[in-house]
Protein backbone atom coordinates (compact mmCIF):
# COMPACT_ATOMS: atom_id res chain seq x y z
CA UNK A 1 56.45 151.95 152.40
CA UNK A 2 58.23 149.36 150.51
CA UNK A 3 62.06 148.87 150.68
CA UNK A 4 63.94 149.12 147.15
CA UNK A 5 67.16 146.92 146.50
CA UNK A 6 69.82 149.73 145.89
CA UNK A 7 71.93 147.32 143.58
CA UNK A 8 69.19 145.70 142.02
CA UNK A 9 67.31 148.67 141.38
CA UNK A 10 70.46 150.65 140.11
CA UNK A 11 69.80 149.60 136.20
CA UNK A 12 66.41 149.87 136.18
CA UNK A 13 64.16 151.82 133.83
CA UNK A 14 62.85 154.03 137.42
CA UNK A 15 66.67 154.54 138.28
CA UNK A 16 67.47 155.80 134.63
CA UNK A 17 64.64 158.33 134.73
CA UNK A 18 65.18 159.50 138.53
CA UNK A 19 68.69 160.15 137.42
CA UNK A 20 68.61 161.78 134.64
CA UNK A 21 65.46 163.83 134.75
CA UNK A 22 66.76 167.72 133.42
CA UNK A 23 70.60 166.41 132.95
CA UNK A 24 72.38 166.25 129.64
CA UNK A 25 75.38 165.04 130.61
CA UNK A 26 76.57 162.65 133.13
CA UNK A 27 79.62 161.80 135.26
CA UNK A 28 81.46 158.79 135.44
CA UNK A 29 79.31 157.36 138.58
CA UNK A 30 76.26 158.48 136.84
CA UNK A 31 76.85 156.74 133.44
CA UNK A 32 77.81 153.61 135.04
CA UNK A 33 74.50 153.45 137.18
CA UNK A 34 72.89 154.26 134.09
CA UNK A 35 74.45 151.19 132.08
CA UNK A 36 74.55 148.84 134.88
CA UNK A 37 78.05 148.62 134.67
CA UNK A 38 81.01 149.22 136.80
CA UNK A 39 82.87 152.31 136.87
CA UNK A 40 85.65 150.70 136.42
CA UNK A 41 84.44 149.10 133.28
CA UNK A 42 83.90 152.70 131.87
CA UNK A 43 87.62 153.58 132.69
CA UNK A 44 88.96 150.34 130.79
CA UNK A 45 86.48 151.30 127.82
CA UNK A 46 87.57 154.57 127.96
CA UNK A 47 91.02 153.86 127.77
CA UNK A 48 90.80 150.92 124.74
CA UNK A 49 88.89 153.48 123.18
CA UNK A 50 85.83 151.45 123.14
CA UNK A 51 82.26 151.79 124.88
CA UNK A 52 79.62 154.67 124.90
CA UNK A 53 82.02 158.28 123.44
CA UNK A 54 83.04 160.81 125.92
CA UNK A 55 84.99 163.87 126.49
CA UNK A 56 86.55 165.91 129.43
CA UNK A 57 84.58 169.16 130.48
CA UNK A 58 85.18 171.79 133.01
CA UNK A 59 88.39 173.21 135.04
CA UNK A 60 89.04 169.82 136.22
CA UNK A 61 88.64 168.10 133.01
CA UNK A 62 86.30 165.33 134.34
CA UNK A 63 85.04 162.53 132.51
CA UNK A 64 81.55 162.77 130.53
CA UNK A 65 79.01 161.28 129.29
CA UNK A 66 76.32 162.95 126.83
CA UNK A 67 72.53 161.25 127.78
CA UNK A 68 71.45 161.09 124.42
CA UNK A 69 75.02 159.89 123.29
CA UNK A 70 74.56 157.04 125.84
CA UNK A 71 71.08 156.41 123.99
CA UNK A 72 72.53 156.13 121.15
CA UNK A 73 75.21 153.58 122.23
CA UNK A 74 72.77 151.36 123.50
CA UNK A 75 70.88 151.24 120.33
CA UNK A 76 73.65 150.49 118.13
CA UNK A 77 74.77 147.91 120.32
CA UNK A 78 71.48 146.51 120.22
CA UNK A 79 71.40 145.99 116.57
CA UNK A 80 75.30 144.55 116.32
CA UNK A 81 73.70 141.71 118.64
CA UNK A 82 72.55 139.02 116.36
CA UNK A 83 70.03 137.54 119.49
CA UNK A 84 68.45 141.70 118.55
CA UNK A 85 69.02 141.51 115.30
CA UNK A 86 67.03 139.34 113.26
CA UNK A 87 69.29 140.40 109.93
CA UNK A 88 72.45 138.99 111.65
CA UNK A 89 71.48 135.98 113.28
CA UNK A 90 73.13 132.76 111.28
CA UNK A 91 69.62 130.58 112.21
CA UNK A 92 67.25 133.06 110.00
CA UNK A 93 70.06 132.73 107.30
CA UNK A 94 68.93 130.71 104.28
CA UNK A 95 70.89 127.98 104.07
CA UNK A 96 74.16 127.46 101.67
CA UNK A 97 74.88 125.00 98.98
CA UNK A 98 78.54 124.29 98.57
CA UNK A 99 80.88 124.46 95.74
CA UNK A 100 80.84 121.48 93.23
CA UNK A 101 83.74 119.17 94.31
CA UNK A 102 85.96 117.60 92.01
CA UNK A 103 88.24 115.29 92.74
CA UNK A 104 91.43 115.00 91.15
CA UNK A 105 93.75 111.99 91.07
């Protein structure tokens, strides 16, 4: 029997699946284990508006998270990184001529 690493093993492809095996949507603990984030980096995203969308469902009006939302999130941050990205990074760029200077005296 082998011993697993709760933190390391908390954003881990294994952890992602065990978690969300049947589930659509996710709470606030959930989502951030999912990310490998804090939960209180969801809060602050949630509250600049920023980060994966969300809503408030049920009586209580808790925080969540739609799975395939989430999945969608990722991706699209994926291809506004320029190291992901081979269309945005500046070193695949061809390179730029300037402007013809002339000097005026």
């Amino acid at each position: 029997m082998s011993v697993v690493d709760p933190i390391s093993s908390i954003g881990s492809p294994e952890f992602r699946h065990r978690s969300t095996v049947g589930r659509a949507f996710l709470g606030v603990q959930d989502t951030a284990a999912y990310l490998g984030i804090s939960p209180k980096t969801l809060y602050v995203w949630r509250h600049r508006r920023q980060g994966p969308p969300s809503f408030r469902m049920g009586a209580r009006g808790r925080v969540t998270y739609r799975v395939d939302a989430l999945d969608a999130w990722i991706r699209a941050q994926e291809q506004a990184d320029s190291r992901s990205n081979l269309d945005l990074n500046p070193v695949s760029a061809a390179p730029q001529r300037r402007a013809a200077y002339s000097a005026t005296v």
